[in-house]
C-alpha atoms as a PDB file:
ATOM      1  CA  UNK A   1       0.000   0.000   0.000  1.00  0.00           C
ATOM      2  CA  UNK A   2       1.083   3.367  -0.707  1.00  0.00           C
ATOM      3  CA  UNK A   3       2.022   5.740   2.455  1.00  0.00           C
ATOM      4  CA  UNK A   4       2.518   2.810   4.801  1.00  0.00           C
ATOM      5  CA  UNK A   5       5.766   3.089   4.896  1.00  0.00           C
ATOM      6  CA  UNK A   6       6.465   3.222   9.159  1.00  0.00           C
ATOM      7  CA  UNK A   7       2.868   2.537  10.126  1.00  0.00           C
ATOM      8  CA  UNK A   8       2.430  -0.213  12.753  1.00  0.00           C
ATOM      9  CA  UNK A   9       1.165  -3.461  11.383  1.00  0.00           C
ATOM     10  CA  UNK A  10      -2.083  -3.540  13.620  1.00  0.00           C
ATOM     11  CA  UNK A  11      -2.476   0.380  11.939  1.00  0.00           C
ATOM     12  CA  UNK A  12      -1.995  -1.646   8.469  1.00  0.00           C
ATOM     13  CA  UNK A  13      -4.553  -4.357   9.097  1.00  0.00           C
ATOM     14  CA  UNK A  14      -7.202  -2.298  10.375  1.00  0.00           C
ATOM     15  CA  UNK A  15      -6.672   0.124   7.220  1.00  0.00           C
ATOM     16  CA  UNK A  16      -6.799  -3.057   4.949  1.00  0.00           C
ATOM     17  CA  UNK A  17     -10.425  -4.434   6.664  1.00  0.00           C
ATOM     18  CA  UNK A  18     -11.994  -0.842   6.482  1.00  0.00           C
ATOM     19  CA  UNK A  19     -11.130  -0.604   3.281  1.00  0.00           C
ATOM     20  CA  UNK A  20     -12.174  -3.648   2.144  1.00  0.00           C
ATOM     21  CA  UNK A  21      -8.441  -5.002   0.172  1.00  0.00           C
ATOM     22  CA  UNK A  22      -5.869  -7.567   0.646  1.00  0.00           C
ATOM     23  CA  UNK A  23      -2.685  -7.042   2.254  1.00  0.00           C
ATOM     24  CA  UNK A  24       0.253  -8.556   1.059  1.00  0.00           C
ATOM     25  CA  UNK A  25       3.380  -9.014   2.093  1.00  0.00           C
ATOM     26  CA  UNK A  26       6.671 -10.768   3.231  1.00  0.00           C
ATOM     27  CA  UNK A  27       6.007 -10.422   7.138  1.00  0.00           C
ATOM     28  CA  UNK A  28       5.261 -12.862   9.219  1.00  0.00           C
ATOM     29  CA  UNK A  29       3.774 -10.819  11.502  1.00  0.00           C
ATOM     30  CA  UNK A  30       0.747  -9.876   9.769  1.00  0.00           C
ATOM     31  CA  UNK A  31      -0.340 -13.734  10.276  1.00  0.00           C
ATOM     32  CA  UNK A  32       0.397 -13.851  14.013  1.00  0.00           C
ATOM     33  CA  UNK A  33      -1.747 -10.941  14.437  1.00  0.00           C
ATOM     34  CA  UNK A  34      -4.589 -12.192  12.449  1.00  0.00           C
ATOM     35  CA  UNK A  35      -4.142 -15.590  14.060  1.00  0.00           C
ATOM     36  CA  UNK A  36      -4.022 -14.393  17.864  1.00  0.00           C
ATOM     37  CA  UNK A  37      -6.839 -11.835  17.091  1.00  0.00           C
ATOM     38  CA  UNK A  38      -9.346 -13.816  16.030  1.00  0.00           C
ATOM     39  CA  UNK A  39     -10.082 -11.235  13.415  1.00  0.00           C
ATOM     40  CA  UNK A  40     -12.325 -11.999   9.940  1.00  0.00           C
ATOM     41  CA  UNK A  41     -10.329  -9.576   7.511  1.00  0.00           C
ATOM     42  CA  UNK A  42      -8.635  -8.443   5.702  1.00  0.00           C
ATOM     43  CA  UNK A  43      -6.974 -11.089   4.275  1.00  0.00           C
ATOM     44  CA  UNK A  44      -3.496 -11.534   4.231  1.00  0.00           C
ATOM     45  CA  UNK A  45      -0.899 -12.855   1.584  1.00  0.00           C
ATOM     46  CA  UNK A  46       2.343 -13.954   2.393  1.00  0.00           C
ATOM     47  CA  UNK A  47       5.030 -14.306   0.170  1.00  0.00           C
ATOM     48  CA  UNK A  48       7.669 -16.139   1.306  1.00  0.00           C
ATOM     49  CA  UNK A  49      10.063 -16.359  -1.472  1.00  0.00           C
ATOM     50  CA  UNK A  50      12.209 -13.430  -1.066  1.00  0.00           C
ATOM     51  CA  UNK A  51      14.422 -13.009  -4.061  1.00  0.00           C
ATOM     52  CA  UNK A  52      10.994 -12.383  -6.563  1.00  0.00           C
ATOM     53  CA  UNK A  53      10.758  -9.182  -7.976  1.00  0.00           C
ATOM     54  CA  UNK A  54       9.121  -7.254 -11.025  1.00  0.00           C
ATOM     55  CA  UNK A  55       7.614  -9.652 -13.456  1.00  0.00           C
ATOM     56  CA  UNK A  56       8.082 -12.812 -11.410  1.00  0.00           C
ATOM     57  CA  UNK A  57       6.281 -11.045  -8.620  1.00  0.00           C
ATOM     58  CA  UNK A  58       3.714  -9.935 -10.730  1.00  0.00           C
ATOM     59  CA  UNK A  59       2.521 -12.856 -12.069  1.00  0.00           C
ATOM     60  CA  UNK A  60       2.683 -14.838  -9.318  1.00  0.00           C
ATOM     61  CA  UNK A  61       0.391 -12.554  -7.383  1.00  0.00           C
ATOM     62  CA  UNK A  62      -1.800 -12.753 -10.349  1.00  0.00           C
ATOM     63  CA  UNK A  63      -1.898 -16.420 -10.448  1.00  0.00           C
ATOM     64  CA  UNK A  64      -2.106 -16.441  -6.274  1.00  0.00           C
ATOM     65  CA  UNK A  65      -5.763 -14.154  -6.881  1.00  0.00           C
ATOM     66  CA  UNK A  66      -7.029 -16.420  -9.529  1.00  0.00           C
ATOM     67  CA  UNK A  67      -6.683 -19.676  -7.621  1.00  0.00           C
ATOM     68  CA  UNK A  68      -7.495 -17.751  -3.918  1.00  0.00           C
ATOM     69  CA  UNK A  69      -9.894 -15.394  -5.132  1.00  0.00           C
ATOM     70  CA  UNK A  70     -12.879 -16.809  -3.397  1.00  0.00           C
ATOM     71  CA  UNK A  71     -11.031 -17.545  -0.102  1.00  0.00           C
ATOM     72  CA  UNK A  72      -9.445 -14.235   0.039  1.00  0.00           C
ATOM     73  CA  UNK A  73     -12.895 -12.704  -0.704  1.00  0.00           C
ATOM     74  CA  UNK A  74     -14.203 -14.492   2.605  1.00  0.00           C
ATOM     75  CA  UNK A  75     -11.326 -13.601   4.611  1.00  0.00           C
ATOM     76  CA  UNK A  76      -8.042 -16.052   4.644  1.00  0.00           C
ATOM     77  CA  UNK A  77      -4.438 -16.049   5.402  1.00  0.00           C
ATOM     78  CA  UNK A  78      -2.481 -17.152   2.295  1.00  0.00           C
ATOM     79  CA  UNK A  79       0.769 -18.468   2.673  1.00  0.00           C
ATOM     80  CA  UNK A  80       3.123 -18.781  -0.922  1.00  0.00           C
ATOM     81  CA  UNK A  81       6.203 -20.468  -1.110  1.00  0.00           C
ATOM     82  CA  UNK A  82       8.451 -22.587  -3.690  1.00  0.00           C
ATOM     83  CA  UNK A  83       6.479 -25.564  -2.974  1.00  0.00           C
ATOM     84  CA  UNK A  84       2.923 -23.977  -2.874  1.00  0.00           C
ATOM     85  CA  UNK A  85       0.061 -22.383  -1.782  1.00  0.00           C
ATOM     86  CA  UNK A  86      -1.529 -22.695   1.884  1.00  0.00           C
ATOM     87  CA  UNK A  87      -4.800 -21.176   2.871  1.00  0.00           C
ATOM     88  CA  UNK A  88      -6.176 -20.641   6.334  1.00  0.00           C
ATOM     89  CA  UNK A  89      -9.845 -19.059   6.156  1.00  0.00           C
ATOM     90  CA  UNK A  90     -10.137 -16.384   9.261  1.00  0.00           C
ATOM     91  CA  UNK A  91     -10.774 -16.170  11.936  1.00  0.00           C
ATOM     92  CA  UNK A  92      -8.464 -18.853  13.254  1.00  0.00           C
ATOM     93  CA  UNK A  93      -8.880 -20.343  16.435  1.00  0.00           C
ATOM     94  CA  UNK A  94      -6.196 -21.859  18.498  1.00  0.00           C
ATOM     95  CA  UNK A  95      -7.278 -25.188  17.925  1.00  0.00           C
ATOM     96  CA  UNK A  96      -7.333 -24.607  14.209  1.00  0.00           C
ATOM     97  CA  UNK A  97      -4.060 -23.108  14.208  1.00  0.00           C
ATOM     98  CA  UNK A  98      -2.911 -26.477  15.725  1.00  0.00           C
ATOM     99  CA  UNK A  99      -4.418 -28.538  13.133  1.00  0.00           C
ATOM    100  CA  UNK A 100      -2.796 -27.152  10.128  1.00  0.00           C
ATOM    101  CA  UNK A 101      -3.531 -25.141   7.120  1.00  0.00           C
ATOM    102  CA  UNK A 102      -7.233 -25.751   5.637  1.00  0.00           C
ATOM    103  CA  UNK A 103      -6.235 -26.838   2.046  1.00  0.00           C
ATOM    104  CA  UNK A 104      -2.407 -26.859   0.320  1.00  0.00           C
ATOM    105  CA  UNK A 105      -2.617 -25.702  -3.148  1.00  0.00           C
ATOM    106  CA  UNK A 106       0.351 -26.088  -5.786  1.00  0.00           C
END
């Protein structure tokens, strides 16, 4: 997001759900909070393959909100790395946090 640059990632989420969009990123953080919250939005994805950039970014992203794009409408934490996609619909609870991700998608 533009002009986010030093807010506080609780300041970031909130902006996100009230205004309805996706945040993505390559924080972890953004996942705990959603996760410990028990917040419904916004959803999150999290790209954890750090050397993408430009093109390569771009396209995955736009791959990652044609396969997610119902999920992240509902309200998920998606996870992306080299091997695949994981999806966790929010709110999480503790005990699904424990059980795993909700579906694996590669």
């Amino acid at each position: 997001m533009w002009g986010t640059e030093g807010s506080s990632d609780s300041k970031i989420l909130n902006f996100g759900r009230q205004e309805g969009m996706v945040v993505v990123t390559l924080d972890a953080d953004f996942h705990t909070l959603l996760a410990l919250s028990g917040m419904t939005g916004p959803s999150v994805i999290r790209i954890r393959i750090e050397s993408l950039r430009g093109e390569a970014l771009a396209k995955l992203l736009f791959s990652v909100l044609q396969i997610c794009s119902d999920d992240l409408v509902k309200g998920a934490m998606v996870s992306i790395t080299e091997n695949g996609i994981r999806i966790h619909r929010l709110p999480i609870s503790t005990l699904a946090a424990s059980a795993g991700p909700l579906s694996t998608r590669q």
